[in-house]
Protein backbone atom coordinates (compact mmCIF):
# COMPACT_ATOMS: atom_id res chain seq x y z
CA UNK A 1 0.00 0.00 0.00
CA UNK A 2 1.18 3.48 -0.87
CA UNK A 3 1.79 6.60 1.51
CA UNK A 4 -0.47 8.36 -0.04
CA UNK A 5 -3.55 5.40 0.04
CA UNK A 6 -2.45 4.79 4.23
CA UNK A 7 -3.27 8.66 4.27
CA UNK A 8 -6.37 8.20 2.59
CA UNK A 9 -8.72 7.80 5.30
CA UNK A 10 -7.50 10.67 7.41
CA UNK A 11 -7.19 12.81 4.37
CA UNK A 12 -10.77 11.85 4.26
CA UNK A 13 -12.03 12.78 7.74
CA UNK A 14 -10.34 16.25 6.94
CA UNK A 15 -12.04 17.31 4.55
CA UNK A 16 -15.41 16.33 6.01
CA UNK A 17 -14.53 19.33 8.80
CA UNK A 18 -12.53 21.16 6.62
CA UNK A 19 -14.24 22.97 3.70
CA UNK A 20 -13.71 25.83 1.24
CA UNK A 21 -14.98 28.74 2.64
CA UNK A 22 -18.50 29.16 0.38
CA UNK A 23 -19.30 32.87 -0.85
CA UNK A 24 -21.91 34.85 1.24
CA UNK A 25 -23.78 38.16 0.45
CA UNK A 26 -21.67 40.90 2.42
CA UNK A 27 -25.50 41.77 3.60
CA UNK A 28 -25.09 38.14 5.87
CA UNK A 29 -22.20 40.02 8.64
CA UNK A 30 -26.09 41.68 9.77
CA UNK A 31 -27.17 37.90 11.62
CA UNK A 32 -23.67 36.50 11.93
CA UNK A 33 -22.24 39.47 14.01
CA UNK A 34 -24.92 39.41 16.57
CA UNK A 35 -24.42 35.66 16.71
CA UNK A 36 -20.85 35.62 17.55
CA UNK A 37 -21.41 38.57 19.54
CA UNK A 38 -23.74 36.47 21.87
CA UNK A 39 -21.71 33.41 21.87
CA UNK A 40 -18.49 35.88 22.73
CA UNK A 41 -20.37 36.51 25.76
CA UNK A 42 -21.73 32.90 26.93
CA UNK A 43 -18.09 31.53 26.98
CA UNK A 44 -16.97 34.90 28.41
CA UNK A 45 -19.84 34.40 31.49
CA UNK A 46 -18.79 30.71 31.54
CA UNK A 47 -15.07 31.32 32.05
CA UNK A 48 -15.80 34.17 34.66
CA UNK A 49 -17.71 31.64 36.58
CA UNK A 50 -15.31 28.56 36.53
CA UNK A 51 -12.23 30.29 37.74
CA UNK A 52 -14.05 30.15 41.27
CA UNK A 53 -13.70 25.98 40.78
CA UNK A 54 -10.86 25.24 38.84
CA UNK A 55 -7.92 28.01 38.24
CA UNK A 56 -8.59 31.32 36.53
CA UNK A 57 -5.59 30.33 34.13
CA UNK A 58 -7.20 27.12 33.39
CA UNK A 59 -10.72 28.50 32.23
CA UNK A 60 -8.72 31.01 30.45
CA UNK A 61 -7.37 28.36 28.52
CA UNK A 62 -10.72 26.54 27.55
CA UNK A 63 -12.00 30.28 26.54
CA UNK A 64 -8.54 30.68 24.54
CA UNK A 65 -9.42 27.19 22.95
CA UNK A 66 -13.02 27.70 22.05
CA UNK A 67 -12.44 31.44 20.74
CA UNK A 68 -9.82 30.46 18.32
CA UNK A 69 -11.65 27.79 16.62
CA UNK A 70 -12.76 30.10 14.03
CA UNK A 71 -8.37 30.68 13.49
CA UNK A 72 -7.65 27.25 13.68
CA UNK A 73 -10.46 26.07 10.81
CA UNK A 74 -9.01 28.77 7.99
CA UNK A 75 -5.59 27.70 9.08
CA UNK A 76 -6.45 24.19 8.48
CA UNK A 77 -8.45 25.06 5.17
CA UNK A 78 -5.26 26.84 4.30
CA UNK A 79 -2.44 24.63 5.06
CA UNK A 80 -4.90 21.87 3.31
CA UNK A 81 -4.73 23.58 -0.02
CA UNK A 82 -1.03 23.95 0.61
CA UNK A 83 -1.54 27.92 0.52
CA UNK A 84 2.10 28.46 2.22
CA UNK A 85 2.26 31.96 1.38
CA UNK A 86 -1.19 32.78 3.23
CA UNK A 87 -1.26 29.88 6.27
CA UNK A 88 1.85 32.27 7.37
CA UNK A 89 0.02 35.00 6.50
CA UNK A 90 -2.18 34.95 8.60
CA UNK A 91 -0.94 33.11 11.29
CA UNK A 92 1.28 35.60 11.71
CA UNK A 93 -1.37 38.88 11.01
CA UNK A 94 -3.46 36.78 14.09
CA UNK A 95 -0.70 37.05 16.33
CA UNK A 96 0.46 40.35 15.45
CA UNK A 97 -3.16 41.62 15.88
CA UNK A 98 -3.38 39.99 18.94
CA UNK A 99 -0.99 41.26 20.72
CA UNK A 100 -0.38 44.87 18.59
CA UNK A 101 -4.39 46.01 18.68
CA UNK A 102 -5.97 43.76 21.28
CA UNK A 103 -3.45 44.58 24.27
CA UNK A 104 -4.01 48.34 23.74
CA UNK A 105 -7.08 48.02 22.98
CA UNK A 106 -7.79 46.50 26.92
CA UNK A 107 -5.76 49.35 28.60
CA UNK A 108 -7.63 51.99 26.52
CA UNK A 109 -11.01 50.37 27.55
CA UNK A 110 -9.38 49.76 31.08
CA UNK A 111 -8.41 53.76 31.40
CA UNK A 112 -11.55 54.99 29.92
CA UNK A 113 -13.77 53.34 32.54
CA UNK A 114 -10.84 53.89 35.11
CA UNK A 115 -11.63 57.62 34.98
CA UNK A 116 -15.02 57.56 34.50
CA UNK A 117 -15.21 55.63 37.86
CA UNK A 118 -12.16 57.96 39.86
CA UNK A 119 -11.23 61.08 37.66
CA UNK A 120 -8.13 59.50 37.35
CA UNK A 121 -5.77 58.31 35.08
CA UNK A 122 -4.57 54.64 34.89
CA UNK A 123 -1.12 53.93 35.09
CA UNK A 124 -1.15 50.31 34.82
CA UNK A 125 -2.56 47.24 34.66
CA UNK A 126 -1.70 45.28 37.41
CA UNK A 127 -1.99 41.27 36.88
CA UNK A 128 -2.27 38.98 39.72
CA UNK A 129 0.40 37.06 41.24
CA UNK A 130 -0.67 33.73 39.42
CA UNK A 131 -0.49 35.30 36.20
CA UNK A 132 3.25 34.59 36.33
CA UNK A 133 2.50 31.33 34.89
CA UNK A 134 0.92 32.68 31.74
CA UNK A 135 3.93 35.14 31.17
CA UNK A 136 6.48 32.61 31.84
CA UNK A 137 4.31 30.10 29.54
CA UNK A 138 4.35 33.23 26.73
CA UNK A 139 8.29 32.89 26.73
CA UNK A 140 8.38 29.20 26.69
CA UNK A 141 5.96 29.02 23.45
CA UNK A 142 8.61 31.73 21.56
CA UNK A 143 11.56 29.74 22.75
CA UNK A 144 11.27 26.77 20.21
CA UNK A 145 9.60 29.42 17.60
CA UNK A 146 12.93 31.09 17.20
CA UNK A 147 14.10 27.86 16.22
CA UNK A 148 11.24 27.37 13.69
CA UNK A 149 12.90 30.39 12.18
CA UNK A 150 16.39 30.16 12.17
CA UNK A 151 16.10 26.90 9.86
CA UNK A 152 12.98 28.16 7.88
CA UNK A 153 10.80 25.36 8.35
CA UNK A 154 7.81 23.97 10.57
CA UNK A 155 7.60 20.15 10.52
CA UNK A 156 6.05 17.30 12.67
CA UNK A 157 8.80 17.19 15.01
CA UNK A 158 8.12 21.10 15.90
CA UNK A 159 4.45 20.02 16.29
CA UNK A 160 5.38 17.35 18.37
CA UNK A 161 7.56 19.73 20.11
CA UNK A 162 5.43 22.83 20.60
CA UNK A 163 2.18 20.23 21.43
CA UNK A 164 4.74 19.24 24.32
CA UNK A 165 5.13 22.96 25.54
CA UNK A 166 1.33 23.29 25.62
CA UNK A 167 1.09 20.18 27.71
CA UNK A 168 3.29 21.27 30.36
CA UNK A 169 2.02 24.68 30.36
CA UNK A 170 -1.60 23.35 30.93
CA UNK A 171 -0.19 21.22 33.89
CA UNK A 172 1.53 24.12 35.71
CA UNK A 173 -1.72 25.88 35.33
CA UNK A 174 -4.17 23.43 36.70
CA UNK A 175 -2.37 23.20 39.91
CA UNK A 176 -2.58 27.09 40.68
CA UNK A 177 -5.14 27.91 43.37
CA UNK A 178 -8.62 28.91 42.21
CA UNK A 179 -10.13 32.34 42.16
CA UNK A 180 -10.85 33.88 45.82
CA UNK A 181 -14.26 33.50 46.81
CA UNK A 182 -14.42 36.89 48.00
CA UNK A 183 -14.75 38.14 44.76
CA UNK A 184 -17.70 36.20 44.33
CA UNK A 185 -19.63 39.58 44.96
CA UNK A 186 -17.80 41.90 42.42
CA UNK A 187 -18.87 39.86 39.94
CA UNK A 188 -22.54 40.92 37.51
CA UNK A 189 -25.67 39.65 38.21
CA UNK A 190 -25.19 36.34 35.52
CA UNK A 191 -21.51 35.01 36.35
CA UNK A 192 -22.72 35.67 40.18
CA UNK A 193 -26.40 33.77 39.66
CA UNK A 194 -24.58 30.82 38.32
CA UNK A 195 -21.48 30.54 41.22
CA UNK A 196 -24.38 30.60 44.12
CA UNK A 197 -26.51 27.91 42.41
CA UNK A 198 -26.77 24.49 43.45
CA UNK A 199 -23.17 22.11 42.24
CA UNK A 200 -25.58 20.22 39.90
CA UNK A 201 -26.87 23.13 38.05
CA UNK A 202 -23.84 25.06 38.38
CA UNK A 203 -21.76 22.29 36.85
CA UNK A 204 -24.96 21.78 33.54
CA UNK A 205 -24.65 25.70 33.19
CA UNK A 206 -20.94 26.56 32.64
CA UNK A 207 -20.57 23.30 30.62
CA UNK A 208 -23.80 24.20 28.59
CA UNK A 209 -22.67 27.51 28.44
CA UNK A 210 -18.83 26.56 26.78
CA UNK A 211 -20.11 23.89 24.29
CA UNK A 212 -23.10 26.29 23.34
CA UNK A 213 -20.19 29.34 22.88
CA UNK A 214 -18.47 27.46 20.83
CA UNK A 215 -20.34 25.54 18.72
CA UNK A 216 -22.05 28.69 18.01
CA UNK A 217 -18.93 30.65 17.17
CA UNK A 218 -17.53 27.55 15.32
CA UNK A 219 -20.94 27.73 13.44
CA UNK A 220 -21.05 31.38 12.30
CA UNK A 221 -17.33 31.71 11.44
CA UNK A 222 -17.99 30.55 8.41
CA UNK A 223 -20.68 32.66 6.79
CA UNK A 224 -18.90 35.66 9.22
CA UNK A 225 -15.44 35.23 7.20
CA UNK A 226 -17.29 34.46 3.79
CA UNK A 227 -19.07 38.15 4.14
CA UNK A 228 -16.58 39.72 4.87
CA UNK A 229 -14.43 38.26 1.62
CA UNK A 230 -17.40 39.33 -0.45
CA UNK A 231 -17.08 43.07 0.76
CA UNK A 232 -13.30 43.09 0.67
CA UNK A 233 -13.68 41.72 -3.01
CA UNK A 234 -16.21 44.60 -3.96
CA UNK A 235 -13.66 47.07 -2.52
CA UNK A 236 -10.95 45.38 -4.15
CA UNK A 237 -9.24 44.51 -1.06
CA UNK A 238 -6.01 42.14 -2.28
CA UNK A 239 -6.22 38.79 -1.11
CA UNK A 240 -3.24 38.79 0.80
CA UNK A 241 -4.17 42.05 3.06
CA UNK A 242 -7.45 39.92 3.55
CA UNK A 243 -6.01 36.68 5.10
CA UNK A 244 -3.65 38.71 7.06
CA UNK A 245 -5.67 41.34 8.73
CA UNK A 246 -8.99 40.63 7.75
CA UNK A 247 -9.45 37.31 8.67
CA UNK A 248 -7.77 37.77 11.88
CA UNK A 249 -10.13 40.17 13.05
CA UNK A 250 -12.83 38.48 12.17
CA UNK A 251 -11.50 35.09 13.83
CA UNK A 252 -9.95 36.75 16.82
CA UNK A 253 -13.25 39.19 16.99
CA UNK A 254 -14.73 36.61 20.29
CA UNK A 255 -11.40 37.40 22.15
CA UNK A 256 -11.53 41.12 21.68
CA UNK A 257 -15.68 41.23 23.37
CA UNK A 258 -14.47 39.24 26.23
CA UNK A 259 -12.02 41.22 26.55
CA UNK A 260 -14.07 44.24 26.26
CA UNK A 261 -16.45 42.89 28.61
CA UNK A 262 -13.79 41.90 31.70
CA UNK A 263 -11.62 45.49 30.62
CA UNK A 264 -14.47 47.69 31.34
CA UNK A 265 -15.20 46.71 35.21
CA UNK A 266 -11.40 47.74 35.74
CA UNK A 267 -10.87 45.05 38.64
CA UNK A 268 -11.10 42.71 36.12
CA UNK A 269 -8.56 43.87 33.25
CA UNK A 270 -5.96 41.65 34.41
CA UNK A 271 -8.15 38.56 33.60
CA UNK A 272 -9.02 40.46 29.79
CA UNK A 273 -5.15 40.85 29.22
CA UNK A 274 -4.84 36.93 29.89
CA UNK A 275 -7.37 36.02 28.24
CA UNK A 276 -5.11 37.51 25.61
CA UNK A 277 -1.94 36.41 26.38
CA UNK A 278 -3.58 32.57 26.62
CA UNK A 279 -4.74 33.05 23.23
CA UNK A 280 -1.16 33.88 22.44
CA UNK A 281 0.13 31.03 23.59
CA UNK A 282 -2.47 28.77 21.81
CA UNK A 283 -1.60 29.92 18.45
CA UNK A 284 2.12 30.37 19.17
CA UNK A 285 2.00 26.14 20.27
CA UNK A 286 -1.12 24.41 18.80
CA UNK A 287 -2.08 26.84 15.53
CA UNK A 288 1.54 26.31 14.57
CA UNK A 289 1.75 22.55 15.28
CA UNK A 290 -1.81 21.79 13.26
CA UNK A 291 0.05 23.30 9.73
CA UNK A 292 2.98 20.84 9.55
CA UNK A 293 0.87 17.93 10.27
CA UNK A 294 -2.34 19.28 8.23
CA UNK A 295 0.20 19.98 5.18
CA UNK A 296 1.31 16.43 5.67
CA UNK A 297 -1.57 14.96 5.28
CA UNK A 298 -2.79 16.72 2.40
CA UNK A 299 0.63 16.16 0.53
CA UNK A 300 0.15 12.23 1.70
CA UNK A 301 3.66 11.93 3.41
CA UNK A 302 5.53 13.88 6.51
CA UNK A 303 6.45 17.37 4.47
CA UNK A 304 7.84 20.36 6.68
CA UNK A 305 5.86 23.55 5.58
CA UNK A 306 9.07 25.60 4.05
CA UNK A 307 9.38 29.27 5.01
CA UNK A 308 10.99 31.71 2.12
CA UNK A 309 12.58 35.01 3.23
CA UNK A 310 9.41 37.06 3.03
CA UNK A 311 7.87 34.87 5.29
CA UNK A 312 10.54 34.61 7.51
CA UNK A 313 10.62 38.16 7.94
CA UNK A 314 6.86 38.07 8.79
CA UNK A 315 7.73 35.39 11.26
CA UNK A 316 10.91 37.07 12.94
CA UNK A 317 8.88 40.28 13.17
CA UNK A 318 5.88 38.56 14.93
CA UNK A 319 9.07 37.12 17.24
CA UNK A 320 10.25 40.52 17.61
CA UNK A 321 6.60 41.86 18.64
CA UNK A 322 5.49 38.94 21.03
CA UNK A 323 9.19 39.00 22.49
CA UNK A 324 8.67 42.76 23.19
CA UNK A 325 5.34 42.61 24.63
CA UNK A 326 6.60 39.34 26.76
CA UNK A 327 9.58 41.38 28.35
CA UNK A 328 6.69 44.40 29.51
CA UNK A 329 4.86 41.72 31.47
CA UNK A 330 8.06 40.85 33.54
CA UNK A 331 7.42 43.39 35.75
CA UNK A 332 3.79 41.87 36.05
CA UNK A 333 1.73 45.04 35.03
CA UNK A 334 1.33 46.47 31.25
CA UNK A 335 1.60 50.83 31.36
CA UNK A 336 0.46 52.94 29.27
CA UNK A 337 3.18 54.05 27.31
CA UNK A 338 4.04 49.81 26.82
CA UNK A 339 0.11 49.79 25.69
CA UNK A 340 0.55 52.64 23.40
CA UNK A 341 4.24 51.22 22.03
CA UNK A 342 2.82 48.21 21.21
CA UNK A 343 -0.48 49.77 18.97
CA UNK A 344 2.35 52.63 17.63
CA UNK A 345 4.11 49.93 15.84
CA UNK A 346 1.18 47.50 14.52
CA UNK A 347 -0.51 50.70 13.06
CA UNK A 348 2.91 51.53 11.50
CA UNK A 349 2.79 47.82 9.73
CA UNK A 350 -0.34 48.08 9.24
CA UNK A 351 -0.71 51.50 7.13
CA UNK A 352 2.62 50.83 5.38
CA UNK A 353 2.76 47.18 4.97
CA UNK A 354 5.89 45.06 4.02
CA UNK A 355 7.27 48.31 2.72
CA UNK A 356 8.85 49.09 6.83
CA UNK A 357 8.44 45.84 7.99
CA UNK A 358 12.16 45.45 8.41
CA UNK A 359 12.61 48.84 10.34
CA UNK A 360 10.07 47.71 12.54
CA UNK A 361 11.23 44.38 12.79
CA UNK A 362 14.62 46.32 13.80
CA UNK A 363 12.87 48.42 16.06
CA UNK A 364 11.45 45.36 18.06
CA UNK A 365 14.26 43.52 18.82
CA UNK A 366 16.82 47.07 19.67
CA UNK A 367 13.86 48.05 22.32
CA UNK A 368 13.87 44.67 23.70
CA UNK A 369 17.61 44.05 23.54
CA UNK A 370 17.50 47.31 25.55
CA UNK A 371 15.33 46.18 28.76
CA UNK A 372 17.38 43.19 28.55
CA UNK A 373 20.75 44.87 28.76
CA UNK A 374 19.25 47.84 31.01
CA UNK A 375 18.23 44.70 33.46
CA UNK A 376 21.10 42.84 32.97
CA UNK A 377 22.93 46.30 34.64
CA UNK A 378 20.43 46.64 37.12
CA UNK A 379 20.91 42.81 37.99
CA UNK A 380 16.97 43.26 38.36
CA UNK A 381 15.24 40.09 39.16
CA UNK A 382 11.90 40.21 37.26
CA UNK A 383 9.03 39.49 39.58
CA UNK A 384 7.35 37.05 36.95
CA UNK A 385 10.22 35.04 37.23
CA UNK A 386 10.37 35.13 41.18
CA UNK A 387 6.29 34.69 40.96
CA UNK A 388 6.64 32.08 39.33
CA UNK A 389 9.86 29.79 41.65
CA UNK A 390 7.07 30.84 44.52
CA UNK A 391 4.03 29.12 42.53
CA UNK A 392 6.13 26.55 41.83
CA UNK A 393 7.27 25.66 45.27
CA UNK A 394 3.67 25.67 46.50
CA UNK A 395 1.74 24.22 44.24
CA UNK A 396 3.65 21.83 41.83
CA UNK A 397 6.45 20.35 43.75
């Protein structure tokens, strides 16, 4: 038996998940908005409940994992077709967007409501001390992505590698303490409802609530994405800017309400900007390992997905951005002049596109070879790292 006829069966099973996307009147984004809109917010209420029974960085995770199942079915649709040039694309607009518009974009909605509430202005946001794990777990996914780029390939032994990182990431997390139940009371009137209600029904409504979220969001990605192609196409919108930036806002677009919706009550900003930083890590690890091993199977052997230099300049800038934004959390708060840093050079990119994407790329790796060295003088000790012994020593060994 061939390679290719042993493949045949799980080449099979793909495609019956993994379609073309089908075209779609731009008039459809009117009923599949709302809908993701809604389901943004039953996994967001679902999430907010269950860090008060498992921990906060563990029902961040599931959120992480339902919210970028819209990212991970055009990355599979992609890397099926053997689309090289757009699988990194927009892996690599996704990230960028994450981390360049949707970590301002919580401080801004974080201040806003800040001063509304104080007539102040906020200087930080301050994450909690078991947040170190997520920051920590933000390094570790870059660590073997560096690799990926220095010999300008992704195969199955990365996947196997970054699947690996994942793992242990998850099982640092599930042993951090749950959420106090103090802060039962801050919490509005739905998320609150469901924490005070009987284990039985508590248990049936956050699990109702996550499969219901995400089927529903895996459910109107589709016809959401396919509008939104139609109206780029009547604008004349080239198909590269679309997989880049378009269809990572649209597939990232249930992380930014949750994040919207946590960012606004202030206290809880901390928990939007993970929410973040754990979708981070999911594309960073399993997004990246699903293209090898999707490419693979559509080719019907083990192929690495090659990277050529324009794409390896996308990749080392996305490096250069995630690196950046990593070093800020050290000191376990994101300011406001890190916040606006951050959206200063995305919106650069992003106006000018690959015609200053080496400047920034340059300008990403001098500001972070700068904290490094400025620390390195200081003989600082970042207090995610000494978080993070301290978690360690109490809750996994």
């Amino acid at each position: 038996m061939s390679r290719s006829a042993r493949f045949a069966p799980l080449c099979a099973l793909l495609l019956l998940t993994v379609t073309a996307i089908p075209e779609a009147p731009a008039s459809s984004v009117l009923w599949t908005a709302p809908s993701i809109l809604a389901a943004s917010m039953l996994i967001a209420w679902a999430a907010e409940s269950a860090q008060f029974f498992i921990a906060q960085g563990v029902a961040l995770a599931i959120l992480a994992w339902l919210q970028t199942l819209p990212e991970f079915a055009v990355e599979a649709v992609l890397a099926w077709r053997q689309q090289v040039p757009l699988l990194m694309a927009n892996l690599t607009g996704a990230l960028r967007l994450l981390t360049g518009l949707g970590w301002p974009m919580i401080y801004a909605v974080a201040a806003y409501f800040h001063r509304r509430k104080t007539g102040r202005r906020l200087g930080a946001i301050r994450l909690a001390d078991e947040h170190c794990v997520e920051v920590i777990g933000l390094f570790a996914a870059l660590a073997w992505s560096f690799v990926i780029w220095a010999k300008g390939s992704l195969d199955v032994i990365d996947a196997a590698i970054l699947i690996g990182v994942y793992g242990v990431y998850i099982w640092v997390l599930q042993r951090m303490p749950v959420a106090d139940r103090e802060g039962i009371d801050d919490l509005e009137l739905i998320p609150r409802t469901i924490v005070t209600a009987r284990p039985a029904l508590r248990i049936a409504t956050i699990s109702t609530l996550f499969v219901a979220g995400g089927g529903l969001i895996y459910a109107m990605a589709e016809p959401f994405l396919a509008s939104l192609l139609a109206l780029s196409a009547s604008l004349g919108v080239p198909n590269f800017i679309f997989v880049q930036w378009v269809a990572p806002f649209v597939s990232e677009f249930p992380e930014k309400v949750s994040a919207f919706y946590w960012a606004r009550t202030v206290e809880r900003a901390s928990m939007a900007l993970m929410n973040m930083v754990s979708s981070n890590i999911n594309q960073w690890t399993l997004l990246a390992a699903m293209l090898p091993i999707v490419f693979s199977l559509s080719r019907g052997a083990m192929t690495a997905v090659p990277l050529d230099g324009r794409q390896e300049l996308e990749l080392l800038m996305t490096l250069g951005q995630s690196l950046l934004a990593a070093l800020f959390l050290l000191n376990m708060e994101l300011t406001w002049w890190e916040a606006a840093g951050l959206f200063g050079l995305w919106i650069v990119q992003f106006a000018f596109s690959t015609a200053v994407h080496e400047v920034v790329t340059a300008v990403y790796f001098v500001w972070a070879g700068a904290m490094a060295v400025r620390c390195a003088k200081a003989r600082c000790q970042p207090e995610a790292l000494r978080l993070f012994r301290e978690m360690w020593r109490r809750h996994v060994r």
